[in-house]
Protein backbone atom coordinates (compact mmCIF):
# COMPACT_ATOMS: atom_id res chain seq x y z
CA UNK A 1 -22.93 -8.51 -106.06
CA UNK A 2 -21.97 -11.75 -104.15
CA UNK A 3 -21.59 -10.88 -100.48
CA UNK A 4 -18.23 -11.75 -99.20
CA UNK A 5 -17.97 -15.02 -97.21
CA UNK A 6 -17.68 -14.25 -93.56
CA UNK A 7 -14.00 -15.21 -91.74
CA UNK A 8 -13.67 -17.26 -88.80
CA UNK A 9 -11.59 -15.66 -85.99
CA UNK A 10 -9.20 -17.91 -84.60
CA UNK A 11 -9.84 -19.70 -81.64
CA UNK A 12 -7.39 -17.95 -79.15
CA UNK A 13 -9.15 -14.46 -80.34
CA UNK A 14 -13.00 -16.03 -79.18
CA UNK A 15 -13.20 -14.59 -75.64
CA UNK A 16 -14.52 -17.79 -73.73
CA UNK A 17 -11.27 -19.41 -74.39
CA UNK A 18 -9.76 -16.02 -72.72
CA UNK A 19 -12.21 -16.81 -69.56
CA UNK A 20 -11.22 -20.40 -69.36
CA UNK A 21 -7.47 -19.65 -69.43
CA UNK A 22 -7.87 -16.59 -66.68
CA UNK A 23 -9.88 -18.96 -64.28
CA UNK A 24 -7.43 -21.98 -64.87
CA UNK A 25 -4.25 -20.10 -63.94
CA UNK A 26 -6.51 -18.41 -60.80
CA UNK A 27 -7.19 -22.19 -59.66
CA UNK A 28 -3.76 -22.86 -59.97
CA UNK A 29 -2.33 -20.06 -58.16
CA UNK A 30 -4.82 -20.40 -55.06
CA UNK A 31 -3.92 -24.17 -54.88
CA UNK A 32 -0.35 -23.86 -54.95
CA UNK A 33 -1.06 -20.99 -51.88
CA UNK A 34 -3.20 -23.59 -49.71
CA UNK A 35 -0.90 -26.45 -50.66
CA UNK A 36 2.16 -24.22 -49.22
CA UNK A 37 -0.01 -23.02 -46.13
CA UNK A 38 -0.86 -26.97 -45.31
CA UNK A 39 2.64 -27.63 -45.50
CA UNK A 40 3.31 -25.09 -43.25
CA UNK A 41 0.66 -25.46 -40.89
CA UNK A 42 1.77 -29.59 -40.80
CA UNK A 43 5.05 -28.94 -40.08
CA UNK A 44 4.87 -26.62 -37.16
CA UNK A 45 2.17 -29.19 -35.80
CA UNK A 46 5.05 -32.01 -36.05
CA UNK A 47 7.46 -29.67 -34.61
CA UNK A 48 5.20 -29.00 -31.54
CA UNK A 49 4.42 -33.04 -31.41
CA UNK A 50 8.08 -33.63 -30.97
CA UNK A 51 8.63 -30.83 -28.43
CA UNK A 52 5.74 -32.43 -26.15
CA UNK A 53 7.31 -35.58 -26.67
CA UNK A 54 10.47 -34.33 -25.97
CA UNK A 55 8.59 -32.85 -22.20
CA UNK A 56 7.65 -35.57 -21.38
CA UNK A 57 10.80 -37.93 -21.54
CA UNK A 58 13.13 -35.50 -19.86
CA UNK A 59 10.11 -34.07 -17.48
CA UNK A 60 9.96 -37.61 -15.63
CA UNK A 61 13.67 -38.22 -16.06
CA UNK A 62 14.28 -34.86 -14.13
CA UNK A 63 11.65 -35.69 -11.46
CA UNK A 64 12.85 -38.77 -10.45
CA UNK A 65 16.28 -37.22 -9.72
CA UNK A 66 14.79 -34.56 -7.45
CA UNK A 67 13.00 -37.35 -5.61
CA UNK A 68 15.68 -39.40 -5.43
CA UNK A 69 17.69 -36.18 -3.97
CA UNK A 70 15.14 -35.35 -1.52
CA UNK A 71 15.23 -39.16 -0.33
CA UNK A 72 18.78 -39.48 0.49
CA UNK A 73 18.50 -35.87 2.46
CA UNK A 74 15.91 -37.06 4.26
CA UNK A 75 17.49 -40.23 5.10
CA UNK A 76 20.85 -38.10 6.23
CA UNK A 77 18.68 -36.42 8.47
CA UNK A 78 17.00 -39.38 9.89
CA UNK A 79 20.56 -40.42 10.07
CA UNK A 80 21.76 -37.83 12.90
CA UNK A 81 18.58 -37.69 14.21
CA UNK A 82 18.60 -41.59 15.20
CA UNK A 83 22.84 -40.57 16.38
CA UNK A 84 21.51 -37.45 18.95
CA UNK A 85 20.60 -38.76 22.30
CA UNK A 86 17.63 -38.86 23.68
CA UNK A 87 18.66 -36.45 26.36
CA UNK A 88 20.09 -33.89 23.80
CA UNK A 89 17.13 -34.04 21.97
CA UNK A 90 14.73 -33.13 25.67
CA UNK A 91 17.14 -30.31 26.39
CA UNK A 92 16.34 -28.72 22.64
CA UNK A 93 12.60 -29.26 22.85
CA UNK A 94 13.02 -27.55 26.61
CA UNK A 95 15.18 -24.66 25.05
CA UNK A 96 12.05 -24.00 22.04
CA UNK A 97 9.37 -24.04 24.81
CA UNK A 98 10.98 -21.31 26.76
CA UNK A 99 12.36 -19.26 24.12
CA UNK A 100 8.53 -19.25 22.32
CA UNK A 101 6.63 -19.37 25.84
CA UNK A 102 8.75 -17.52 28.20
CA UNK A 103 10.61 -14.89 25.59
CA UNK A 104 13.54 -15.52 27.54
CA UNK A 105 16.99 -14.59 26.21
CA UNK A 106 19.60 -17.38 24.36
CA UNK A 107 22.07 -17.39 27.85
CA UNK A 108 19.16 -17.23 30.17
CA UNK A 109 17.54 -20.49 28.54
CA UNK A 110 21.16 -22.02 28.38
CA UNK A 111 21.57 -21.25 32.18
CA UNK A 112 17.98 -22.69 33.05
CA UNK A 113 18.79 -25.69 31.21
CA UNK A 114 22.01 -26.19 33.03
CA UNK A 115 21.27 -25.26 36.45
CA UNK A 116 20.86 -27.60 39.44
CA UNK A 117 18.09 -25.64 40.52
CA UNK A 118 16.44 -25.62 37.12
CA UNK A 119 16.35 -28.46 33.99
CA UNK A 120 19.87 -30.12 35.39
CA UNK A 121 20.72 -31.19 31.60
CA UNK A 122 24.39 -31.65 30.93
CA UNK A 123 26.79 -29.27 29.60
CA UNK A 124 27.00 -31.27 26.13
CA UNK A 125 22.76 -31.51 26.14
CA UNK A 126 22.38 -27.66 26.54
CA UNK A 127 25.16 -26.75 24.16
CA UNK A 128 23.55 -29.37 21.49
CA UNK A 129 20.42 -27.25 22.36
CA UNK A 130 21.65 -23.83 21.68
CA UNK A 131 23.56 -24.89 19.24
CA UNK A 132 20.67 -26.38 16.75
CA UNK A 133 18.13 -23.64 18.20
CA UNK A 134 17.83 -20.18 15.75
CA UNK A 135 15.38 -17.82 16.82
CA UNK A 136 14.27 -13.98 16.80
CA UNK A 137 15.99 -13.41 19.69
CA UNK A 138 15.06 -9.67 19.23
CA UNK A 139 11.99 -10.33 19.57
CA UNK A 140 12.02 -11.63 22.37
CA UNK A 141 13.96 -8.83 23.87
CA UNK A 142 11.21 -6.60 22.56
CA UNK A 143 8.69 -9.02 24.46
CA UNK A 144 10.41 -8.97 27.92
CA UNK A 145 10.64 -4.96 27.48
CA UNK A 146 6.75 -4.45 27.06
CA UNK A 147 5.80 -6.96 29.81
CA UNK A 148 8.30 -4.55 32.36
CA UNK A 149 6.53 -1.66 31.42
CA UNK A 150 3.20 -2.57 31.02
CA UNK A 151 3.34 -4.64 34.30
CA UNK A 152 6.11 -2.20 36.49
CA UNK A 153 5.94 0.38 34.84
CA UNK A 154 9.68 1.13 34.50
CA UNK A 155 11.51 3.81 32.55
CA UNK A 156 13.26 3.46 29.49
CA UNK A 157 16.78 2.94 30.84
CA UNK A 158 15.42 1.06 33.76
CA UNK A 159 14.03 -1.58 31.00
CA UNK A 160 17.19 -1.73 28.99
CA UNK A 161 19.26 -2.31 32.16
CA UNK A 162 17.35 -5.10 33.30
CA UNK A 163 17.16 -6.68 29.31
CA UNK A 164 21.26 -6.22 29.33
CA UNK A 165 22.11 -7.21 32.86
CA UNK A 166 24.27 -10.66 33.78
CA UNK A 167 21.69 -10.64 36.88
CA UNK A 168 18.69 -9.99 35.18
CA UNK A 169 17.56 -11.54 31.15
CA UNK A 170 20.87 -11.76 29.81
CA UNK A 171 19.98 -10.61 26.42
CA UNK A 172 22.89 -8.84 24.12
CA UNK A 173 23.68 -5.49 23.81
CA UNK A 174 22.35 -5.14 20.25
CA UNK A 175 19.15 -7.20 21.53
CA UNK A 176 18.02 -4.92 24.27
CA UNK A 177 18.54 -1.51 22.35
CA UNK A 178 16.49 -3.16 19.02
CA UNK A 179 13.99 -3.98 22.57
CA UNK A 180 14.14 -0.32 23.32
CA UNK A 181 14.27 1.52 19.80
CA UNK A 182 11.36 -0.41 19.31
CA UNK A 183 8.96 -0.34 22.47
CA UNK A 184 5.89 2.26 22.23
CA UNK A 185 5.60 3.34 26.27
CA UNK A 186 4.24 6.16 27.56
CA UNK A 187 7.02 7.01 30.25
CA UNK A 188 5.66 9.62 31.68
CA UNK A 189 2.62 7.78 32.79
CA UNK A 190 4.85 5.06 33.73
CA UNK A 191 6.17 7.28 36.26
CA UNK A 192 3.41 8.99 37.71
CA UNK A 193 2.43 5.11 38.39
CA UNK A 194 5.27 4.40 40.09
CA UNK A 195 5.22 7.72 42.42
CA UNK A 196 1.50 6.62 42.86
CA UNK A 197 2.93 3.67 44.77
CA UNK A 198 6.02 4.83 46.52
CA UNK A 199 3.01 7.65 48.01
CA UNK A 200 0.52 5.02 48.68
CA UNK A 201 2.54 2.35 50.26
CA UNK A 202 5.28 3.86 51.19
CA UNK A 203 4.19 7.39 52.73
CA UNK A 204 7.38 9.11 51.48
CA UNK A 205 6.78 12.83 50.06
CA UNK A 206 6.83 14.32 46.88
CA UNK A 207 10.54 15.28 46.81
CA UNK A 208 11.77 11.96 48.39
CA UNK A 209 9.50 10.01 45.43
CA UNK A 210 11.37 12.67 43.04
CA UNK A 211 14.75 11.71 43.95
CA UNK A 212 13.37 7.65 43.83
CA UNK A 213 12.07 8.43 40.65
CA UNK A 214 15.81 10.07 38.88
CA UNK A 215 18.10 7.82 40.90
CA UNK A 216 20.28 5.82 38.87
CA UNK A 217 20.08 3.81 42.04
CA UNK A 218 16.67 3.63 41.73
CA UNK A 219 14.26 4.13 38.78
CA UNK A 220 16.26 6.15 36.37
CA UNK A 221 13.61 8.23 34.95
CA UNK A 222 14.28 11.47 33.07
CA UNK A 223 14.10 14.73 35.12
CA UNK A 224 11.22 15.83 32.46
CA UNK A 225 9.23 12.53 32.97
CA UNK A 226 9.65 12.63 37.40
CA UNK A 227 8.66 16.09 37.31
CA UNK A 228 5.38 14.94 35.35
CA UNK A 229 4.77 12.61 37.93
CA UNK A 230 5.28 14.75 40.76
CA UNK A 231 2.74 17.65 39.41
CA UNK A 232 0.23 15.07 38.74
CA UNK A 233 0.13 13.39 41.99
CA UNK A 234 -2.75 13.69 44.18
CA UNK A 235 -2.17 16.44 47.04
């Protein structure tokens, strides 16, 4: 019996042509995903070229108009400078020394500036002075309050009296209570310190220093912070 002659699959049925075709279309597929992701990657790099650019024209552009902004202020101010006086410009640099030295009040410097007995400027030079002067005039006020205290040893209202008073640092109203809301003072000791010298240089006795001490014509302590004083005294 002849054996039967042996049939040739076709080609597409061998399975190496199935391997080519499966790693031709994998080849393509992964190239057209790198080719996309260049493309991508390329244009945001142009995009962030052109932004940069873009920075750096209008960054300059924008720079030189600030300058050229802070130049002409500058040149206004060298302007009115050059205009002020020379005495104007003494009585302001007279007003900062005394405000930031002294801790003297706004009317007292304006008064020291004015006075024949003090800087003799003019009315116009002291009001220029004031006028272009801001300061913590509070502060001050707070200032003046601890120095009386620490150095007389005066009571509360005694302090504020002498901050608010036409005769005495001529601060505001709303200056020398911020002064006194503000100050840390031991009043009772301050006090007993000054019955300690109405005793020693003045000889007078406990009840007259009492009296001193409460006056409103004299110390204007509190009844609470006298009576310290007087039980503390030496006998």
């Amino acid at each position: 019996m002849k054996e039967q002659k042996r049939m040739k699959k076709p080609f597409y049925k061998k399975w190496w042509v199935w391997i080519i075709a499966i790693i031709f279309v994998i080849a393509i597929t992964t190239g057209g995903g790198e080719e996309d992701k260049l493309e991508s990657n390329a244009k945001k790099e142009e995009e962030k070229v052109a932004v940069s650019v873009g920075d750096k024209k209008e960054k300059p552009e924008e720079e030189k108009v600030e300058k050229e902004e802070e130049l002409e202020e500058a040149d206004e101010v060298s302007e009115v400078q050059d205009d002020v006086p020379k005495e104007f410009k003494s009585a302001l640099s007279k007003a900062e020394s005394y405000a930031k030295t002294m801790s003297m009040s706004k009317d007292s410097i304006y008064e020291q500036l004015t006075s024949e007995f003090g800087e003799k400027f003019s009315v116009e030079a002291a009001q220029y002075a004031m006028d272009n002067f801001e300061y913590d005039w509070k502060s001050n006020a707070l200032k003046k309050a601890a120095t009386y205290s620490k150095t007389m040893h005066m009571s509360k209202q005694g302090i504020y009296d002498q901050l608010a008073s036409e005769y005495g640092e001529k601060f505001t109203d709303e200056e020398a209570q911020f002064a006194i809301d503000n100050l840390i003072s031991d009043y009772n000791k301050n006090a007993l310190e000054k019955a300690k010298t109405y005793q020693d240089t003045m000889n007078m006795s406990p009840e007259a220093i009492r009296d001193q001490l409460t006056s409103p014509y004299g110390e204007k302590f509190t009844k609470e912070e006298a009576d310290y004083a007087i039980d503390n005294l030496d006998k």
